[in-house]
Protein backbone atom coordinates (compact mmCIF):
# COMPACT_ATOMS: atom_id res chain seq x y z
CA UNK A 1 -13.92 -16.23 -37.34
CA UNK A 2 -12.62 -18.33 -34.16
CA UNK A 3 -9.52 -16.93 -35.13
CA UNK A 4 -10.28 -13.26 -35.32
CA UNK A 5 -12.03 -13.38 -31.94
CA UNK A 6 -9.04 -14.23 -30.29
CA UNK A 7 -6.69 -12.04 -32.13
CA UNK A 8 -9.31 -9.34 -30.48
CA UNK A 9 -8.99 -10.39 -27.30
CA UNK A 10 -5.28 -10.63 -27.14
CA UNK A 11 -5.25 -7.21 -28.60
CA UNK A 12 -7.58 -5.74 -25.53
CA UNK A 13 -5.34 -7.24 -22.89
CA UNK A 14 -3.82 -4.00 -22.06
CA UNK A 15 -0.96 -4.65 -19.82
CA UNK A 16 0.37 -7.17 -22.35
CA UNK A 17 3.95 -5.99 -23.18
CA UNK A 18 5.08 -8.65 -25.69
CA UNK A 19 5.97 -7.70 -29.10
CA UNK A 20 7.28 -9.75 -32.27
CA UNK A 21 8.35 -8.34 -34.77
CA UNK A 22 8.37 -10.71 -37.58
CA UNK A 23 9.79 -8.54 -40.17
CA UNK A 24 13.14 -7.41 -38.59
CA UNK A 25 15.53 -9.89 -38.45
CA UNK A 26 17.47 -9.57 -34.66
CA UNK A 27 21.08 -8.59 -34.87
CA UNK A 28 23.78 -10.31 -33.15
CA UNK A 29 23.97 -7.90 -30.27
CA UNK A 30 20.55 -8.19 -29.82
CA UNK A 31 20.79 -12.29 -29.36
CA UNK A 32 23.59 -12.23 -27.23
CA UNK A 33 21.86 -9.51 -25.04
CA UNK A 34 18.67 -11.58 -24.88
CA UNK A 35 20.39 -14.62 -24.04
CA UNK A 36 21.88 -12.49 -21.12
CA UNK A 37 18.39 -11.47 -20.00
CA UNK A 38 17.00 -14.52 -20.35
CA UNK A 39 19.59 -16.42 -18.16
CA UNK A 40 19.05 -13.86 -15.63
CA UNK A 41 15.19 -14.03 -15.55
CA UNK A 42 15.43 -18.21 -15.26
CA UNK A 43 18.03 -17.42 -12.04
CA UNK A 44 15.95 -14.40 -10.66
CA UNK A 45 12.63 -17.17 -10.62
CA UNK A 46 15.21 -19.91 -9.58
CA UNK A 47 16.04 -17.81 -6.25
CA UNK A 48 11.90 -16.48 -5.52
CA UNK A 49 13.12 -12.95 -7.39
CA UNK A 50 10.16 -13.87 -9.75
CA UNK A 51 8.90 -10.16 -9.58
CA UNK A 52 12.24 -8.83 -11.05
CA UNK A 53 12.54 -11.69 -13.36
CA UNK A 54 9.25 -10.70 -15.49
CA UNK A 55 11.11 -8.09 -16.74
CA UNK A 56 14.29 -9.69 -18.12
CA UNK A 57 11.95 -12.05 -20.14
CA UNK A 58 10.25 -9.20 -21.30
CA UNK A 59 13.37 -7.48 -22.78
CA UNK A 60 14.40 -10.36 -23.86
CA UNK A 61 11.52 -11.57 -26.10
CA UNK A 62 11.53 -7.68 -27.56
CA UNK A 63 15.31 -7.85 -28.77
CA UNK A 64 15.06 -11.81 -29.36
CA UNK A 65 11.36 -13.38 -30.15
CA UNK A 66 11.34 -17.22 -29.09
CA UNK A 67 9.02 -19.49 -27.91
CA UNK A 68 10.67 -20.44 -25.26
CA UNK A 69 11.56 -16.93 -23.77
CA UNK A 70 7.91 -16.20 -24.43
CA UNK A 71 6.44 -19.44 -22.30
CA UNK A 72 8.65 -18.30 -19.34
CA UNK A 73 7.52 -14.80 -19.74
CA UNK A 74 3.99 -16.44 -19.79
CA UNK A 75 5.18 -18.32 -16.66
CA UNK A 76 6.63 -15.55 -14.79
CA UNK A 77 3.24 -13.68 -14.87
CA UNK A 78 1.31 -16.28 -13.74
CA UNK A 79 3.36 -16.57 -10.64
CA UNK A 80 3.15 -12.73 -9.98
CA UNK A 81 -1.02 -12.41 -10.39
CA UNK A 82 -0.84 -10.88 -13.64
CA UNK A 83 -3.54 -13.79 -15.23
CA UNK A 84 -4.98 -12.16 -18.08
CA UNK A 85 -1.15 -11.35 -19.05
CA UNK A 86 -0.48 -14.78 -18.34
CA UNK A 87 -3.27 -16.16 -20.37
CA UNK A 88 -2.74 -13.88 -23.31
CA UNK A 89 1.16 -15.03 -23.60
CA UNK A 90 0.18 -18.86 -23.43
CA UNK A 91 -1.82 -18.29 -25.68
CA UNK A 92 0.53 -16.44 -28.22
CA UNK A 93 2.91 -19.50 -27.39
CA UNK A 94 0.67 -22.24 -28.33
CA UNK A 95 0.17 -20.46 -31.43
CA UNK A 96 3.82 -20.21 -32.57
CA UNK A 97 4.46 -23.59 -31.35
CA UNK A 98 2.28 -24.99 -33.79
CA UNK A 99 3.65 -22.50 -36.71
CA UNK A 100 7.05 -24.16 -35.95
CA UNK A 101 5.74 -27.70 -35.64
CA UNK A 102 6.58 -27.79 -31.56
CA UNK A 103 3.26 -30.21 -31.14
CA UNK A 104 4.37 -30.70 -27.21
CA UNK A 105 5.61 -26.83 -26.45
CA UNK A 106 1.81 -26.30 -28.36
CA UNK A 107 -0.12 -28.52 -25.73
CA UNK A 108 1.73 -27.57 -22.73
CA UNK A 109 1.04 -24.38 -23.59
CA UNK A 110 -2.79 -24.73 -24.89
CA UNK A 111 -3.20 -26.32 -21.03
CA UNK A 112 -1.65 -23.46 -18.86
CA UNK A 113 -3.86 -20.99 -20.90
CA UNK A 114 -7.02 -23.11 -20.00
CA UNK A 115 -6.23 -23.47 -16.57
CA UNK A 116 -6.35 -19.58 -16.47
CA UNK A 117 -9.75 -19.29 -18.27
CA UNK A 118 -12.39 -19.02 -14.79
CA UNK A 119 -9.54 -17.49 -12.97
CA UNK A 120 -9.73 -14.16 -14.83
CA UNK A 121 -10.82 -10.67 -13.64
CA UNK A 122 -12.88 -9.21 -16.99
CA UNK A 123 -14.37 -6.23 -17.70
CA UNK A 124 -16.82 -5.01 -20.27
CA UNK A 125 -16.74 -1.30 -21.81
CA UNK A 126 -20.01 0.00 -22.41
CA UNK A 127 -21.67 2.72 -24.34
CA UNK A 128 -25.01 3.95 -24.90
CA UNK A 129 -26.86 5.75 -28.00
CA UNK A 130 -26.02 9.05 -26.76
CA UNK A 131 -22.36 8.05 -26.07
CA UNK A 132 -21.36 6.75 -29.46
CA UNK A 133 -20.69 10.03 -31.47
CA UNK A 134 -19.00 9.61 -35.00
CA UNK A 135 -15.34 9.32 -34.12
CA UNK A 136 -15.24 7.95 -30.67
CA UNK A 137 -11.91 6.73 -29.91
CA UNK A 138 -11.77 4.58 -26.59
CA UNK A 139 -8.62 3.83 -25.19
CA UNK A 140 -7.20 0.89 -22.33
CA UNK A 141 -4.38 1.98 -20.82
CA UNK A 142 -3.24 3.66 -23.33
CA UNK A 143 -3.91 1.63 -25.78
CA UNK A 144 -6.82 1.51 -28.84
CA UNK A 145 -9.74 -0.56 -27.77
CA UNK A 146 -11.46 -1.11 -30.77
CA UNK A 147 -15.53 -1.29 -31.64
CA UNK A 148 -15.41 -5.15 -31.70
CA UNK A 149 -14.15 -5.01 -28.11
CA UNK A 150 -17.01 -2.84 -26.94
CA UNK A 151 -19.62 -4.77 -24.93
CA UNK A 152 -17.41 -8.13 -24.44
CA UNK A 153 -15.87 -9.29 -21.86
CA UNK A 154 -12.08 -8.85 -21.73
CA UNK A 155 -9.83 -10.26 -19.50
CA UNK A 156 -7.45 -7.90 -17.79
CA UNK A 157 -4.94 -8.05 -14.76
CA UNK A 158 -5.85 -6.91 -11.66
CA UNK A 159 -5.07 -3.72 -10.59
CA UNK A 160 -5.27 -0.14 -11.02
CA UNK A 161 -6.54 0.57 -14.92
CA UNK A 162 -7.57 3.46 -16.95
CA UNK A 163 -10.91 3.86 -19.53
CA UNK A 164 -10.66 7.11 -21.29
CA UNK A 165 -12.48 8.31 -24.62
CA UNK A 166 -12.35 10.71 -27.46
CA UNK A 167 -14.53 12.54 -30.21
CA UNK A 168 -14.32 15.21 -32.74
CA UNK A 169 -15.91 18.60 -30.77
CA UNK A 170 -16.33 16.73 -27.44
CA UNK A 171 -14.46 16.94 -24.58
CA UNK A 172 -11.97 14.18 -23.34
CA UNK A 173 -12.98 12.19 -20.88
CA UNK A 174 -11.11 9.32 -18.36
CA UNK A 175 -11.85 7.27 -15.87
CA UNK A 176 -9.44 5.35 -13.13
CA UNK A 177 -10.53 2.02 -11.67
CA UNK A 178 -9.33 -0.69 -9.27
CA UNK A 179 -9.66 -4.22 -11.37
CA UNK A 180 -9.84 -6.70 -8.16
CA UNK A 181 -7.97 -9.89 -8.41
CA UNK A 182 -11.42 -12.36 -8.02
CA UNK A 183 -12.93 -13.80 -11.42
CA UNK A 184 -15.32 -11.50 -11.49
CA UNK A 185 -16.65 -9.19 -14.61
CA UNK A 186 -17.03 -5.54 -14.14
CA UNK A 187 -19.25 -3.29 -16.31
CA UNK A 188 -17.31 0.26 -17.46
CA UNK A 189 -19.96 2.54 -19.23
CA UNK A 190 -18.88 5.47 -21.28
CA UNK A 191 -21.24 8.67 -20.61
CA UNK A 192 -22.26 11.25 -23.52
CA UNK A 193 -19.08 13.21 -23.74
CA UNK A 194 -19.93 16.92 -23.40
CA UNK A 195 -19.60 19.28 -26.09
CA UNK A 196 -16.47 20.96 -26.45
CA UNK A 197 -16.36 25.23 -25.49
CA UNK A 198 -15.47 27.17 -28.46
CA UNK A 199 -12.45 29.04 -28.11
CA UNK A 200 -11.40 27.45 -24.98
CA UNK A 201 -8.63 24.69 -25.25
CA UNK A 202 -10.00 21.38 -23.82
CA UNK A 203 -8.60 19.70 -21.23
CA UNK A 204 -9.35 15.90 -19.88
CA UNK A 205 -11.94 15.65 -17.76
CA UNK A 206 -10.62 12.75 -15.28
CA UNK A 207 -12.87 10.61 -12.85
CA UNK A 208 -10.66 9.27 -10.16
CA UNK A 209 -11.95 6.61 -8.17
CA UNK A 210 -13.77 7.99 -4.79
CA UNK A 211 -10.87 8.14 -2.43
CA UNK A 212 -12.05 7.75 1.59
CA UNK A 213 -14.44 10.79 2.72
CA UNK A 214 -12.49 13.00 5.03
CA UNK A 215 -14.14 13.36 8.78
CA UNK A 216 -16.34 16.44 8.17
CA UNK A 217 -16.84 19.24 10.62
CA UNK A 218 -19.00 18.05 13.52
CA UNK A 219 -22.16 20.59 12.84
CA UNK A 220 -23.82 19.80 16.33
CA UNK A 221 -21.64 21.74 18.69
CA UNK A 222 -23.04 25.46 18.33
CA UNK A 223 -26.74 23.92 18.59
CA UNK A 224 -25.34 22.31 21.82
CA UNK A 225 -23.65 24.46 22.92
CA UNK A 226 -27.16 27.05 22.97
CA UNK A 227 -28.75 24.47 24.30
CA UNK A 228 -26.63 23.89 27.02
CA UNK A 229 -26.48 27.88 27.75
CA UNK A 230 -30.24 27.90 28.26
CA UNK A 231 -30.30 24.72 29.82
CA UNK A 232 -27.62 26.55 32.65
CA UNK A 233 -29.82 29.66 33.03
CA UNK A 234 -33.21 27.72 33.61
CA UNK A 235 -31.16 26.04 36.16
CA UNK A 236 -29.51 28.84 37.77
CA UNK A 237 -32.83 30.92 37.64
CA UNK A 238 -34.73 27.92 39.24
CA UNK A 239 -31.63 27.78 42.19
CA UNK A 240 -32.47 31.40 42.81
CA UNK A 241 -36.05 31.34 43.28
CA UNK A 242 -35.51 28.57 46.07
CA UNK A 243 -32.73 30.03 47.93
CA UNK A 244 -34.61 33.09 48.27
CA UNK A 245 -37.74 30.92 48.89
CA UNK A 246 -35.49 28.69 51.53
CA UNK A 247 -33.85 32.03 53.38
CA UNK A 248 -37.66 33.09 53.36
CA UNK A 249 -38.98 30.25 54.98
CA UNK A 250 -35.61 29.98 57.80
CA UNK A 251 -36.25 33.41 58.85
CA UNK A 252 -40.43 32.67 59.45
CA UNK A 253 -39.55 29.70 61.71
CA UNK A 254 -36.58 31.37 64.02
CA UNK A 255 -39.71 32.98 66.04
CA UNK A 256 -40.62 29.57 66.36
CA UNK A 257 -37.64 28.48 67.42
CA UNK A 258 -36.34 29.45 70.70
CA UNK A 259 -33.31 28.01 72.33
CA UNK A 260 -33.15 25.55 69.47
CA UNK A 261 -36.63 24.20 70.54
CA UNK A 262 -38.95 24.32 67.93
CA UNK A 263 -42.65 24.57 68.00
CA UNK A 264 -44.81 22.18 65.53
CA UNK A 265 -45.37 25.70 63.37
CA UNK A 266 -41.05 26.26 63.32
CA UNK A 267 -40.84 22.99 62.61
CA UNK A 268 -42.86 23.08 59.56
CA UNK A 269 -40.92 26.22 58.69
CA UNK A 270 -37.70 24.95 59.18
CA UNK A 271 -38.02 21.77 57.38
CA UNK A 272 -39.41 24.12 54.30
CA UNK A 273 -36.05 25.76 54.61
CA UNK A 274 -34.26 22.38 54.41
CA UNK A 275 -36.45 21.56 51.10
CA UNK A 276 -35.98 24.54 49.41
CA UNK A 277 -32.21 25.07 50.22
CA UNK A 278 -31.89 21.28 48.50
CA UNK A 279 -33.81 22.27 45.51
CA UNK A 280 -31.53 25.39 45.02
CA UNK A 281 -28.13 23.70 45.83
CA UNK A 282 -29.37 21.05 43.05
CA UNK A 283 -30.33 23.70 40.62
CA UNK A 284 -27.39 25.70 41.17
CA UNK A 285 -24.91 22.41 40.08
CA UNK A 286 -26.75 21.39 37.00
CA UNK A 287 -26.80 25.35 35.77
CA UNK A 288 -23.27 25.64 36.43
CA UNK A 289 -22.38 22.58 34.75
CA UNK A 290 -24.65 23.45 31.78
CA UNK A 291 -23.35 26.68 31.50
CA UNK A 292 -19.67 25.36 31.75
CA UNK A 293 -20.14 22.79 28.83
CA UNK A 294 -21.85 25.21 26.46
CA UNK A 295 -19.03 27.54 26.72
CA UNK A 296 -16.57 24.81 25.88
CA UNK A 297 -18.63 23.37 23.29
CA UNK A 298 -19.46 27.13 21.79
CA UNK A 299 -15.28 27.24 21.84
CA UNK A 300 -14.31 24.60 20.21
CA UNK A 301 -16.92 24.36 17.30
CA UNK A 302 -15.29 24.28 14.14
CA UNK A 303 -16.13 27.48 11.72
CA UNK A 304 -16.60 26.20 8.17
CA UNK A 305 -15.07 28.24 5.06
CA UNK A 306 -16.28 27.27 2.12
CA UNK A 307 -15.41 28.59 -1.31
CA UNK A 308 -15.79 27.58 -5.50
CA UNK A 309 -13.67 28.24 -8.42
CA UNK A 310 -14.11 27.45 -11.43
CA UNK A 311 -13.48 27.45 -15.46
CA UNK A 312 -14.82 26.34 -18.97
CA UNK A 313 -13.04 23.19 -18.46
CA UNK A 314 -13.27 22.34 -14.65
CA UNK A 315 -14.50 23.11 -10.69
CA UNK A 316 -12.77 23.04 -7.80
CA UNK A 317 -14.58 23.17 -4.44
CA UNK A 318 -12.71 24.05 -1.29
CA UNK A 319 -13.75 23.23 2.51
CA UNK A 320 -11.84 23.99 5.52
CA UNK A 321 -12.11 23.83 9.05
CA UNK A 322 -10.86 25.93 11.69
CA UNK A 323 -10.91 26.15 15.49
C-alpha cells in the first residue's frame, strides 16, 4: 500500500517529464545521441548553464533510460527551483538503484529526496457533493489527476499551473494559478460544473488569475465641478451686494467730507466704504477662482461608455474612458 501511495504521487507531479520505457529496447542511434546529450548537460552545469542543461538530461533519459542520466536530471532541477520535479526524480532513482542492486546510488539518492520533503510547494484539489458528477475527469497540466489524488496533498513546482475539469453534459471548466515557491499547501476547489446548452457547442470556461485592477475613471469631478460652479456664483453674488453696498456708503460720506476733512458722521461712512469694498474684492477672488476650477474640472471629467455582449457560452463586458 506504501508502495501505491507513492506511485500516486509521482504520477500527480505534473511538470515531471521523465519517461522509461521498459519495453523498447534503445537503438544504437539513440545511445550514441544520449551519450551526446548527456555530456553536454554535465558541461552546460559544469559552466553555471544549469538552466539549459535540464533539458539535455531530459532528452537524454527519453532516448536512453539510466540511472545515472536520471540522478543528474534529478540534480539539475533541484538547482533550478523545480523541487517537486526534483523530489519525484530522486525518488524514481532510488527506486531503480535498488532494482539493479546500486545499494550506494539507492541511498544517495533516498537522501536528496528527503532533504526536499518540507521544502515543497503542495497543493490539494478539492471537490464538493455537487461537484463530483458521474464522469468527472480532472486534469494537471494536462495531465489525468486521478480520484486517489483528490483531497491530498501533492507536491508541485512552483510556478504558473493549470486545474481544469470535465463531465458528460457539463460544461468545461479551467482554472490558472500561480504555485509560489514557499512550502506552503494551497487548497484548489472544483465548483459544480454548469450544465451544458443544448444545441450550442461548448466551449471552456477559463478562470484566469485576477490580473491588477486598471485605474478606474475618477467619478468625483462632475460633482465637483457643480459644486465649485455654485460655490463661484454665491461668491460672485455676495461681491456684488457689497460693492454696491460699499459705492453706497462712499457716496453718503463725500457730503461729509469736504476738502478731504471728514466729519465724525463721513468718517463713519467712509470707513463703511472701506469694509464693504474689502468684503466684495474678497468675494469677487474666491467666485472667480471657484468658477475657474469647476469649468476645468467639468472639462476634463472622463465620460464613461459602458457596454455587454454576450453568448450561450460566455460575457464580455466593455468599459472605456474618454476625455
Amino acid at each position: 500500500m506504501k508502495h501505491r501511495s507513492r506511485i500516486a504521487l509521482l504520477s500527480a507531479v505534473a511538470s515531471l517529464a521523465i519517461a522509461i520505457e521498459a519495453s523498447a529496447e534503445p537503438s544504437s542511434a539513440d545511445r550514441a545521441l544520449s551519450r551526446s546529450l548527456f555530456d553536454d548537460g554535465r558541461r552546460l552545469v559544469r559552466d553555471g548553464h544549469v538552466a539549459d542543461a535540464c533539458p539535455k538530461f531530459e532528452d537524454a533519459q527519453r532516448l536512453d533510460p539510466g540511472i545515472g542520466t536520471l540522478f543528474n536530471l534529478a540534480d539539475c532541477y533541484e538547482r533550478v527551483g523545480r523541487l517537486a520535479s526534483a523530489w519525484a526524480a530522486f525518488l524514481e532513482t532510488a527506486d531503480a538503484a535498488r532494482t539493479a542492486a546500486e545499494t550506494n546510488r539507492e541511498v544517495v539518492a533516498r537522501h536528496r529526496a528527503d532533504a526536499l520533503v518540507q521544502r515543497l510547494p503542495r497543493v490539494v484539489v478539492v471537490t464538493d457533493a455537487n461537484a463530483d458528477v458521474a464522469g468527472l475527469e480532472v486534469r494537471w497540466d494536462g495531465k489525468p489527476l486521478g480520484r486517489a489524488s483528490w483531497g491530498a496533498p501533492l507536491p508541485v513546482d512552483a510556478g504558473t499551473h493549470k486545474l481544469e475539469a470535465t463531465a458528460p453534459g457539463r460544461m468545461p471548466w479551467s482554472f490558472s494559478t500561480s504555485i509560489g515557491a514557499d512550502p506552503a499547501t494551497t487548497r484548489l476547489p472544483i465548483p459544480p460544473l454548469d450544465a451544458e446548452l443544448p444545441n450550442n457547442s461548448p466551449k471552456a470556461v477559463s478562470v484566469q488569475s485576477p490580473p491588477p485592477e486598471a485605474p478606474t475613471p475618477s467619478r468625483w469631478q462632475k460633482p465637483a465641478a457643480l459644486a465649485g460652479a455654485g460655490l463661484g456664483v454665491v461668491a460672485v453674488s455676495v461681491g456684488t451686494v457689497f460693492a454696491l453696498k460699499a459705492s453706497s456708503s462712499w457716496a453718503d460720506a463725500q457730503p461729509h467730507c469736504p476738502g478731504n476733512v471728514c466729519s465724525p458722521a463721513g468718517r463713519q461712512q467712509w470707513s463703511d466704504a472701506r469694509s464693504s469694498g474689502n468684503v466684495a474684492t474678497a468675494a469677487f477672488i474666491v467666485g472667480g477662482v471657484a468658477l475657474v476650477t469647476g469649468t476645468l474640472l467639468w472639462l476634463a471629467a472622463p465620460s464613461l461608455h459602458v457596454g455587454a455582449s454576450g453568448s450561450a457560452s460566455q460575457a464580455t463586458l466593455k468599459v472605456q474612458g474618454a476625455f
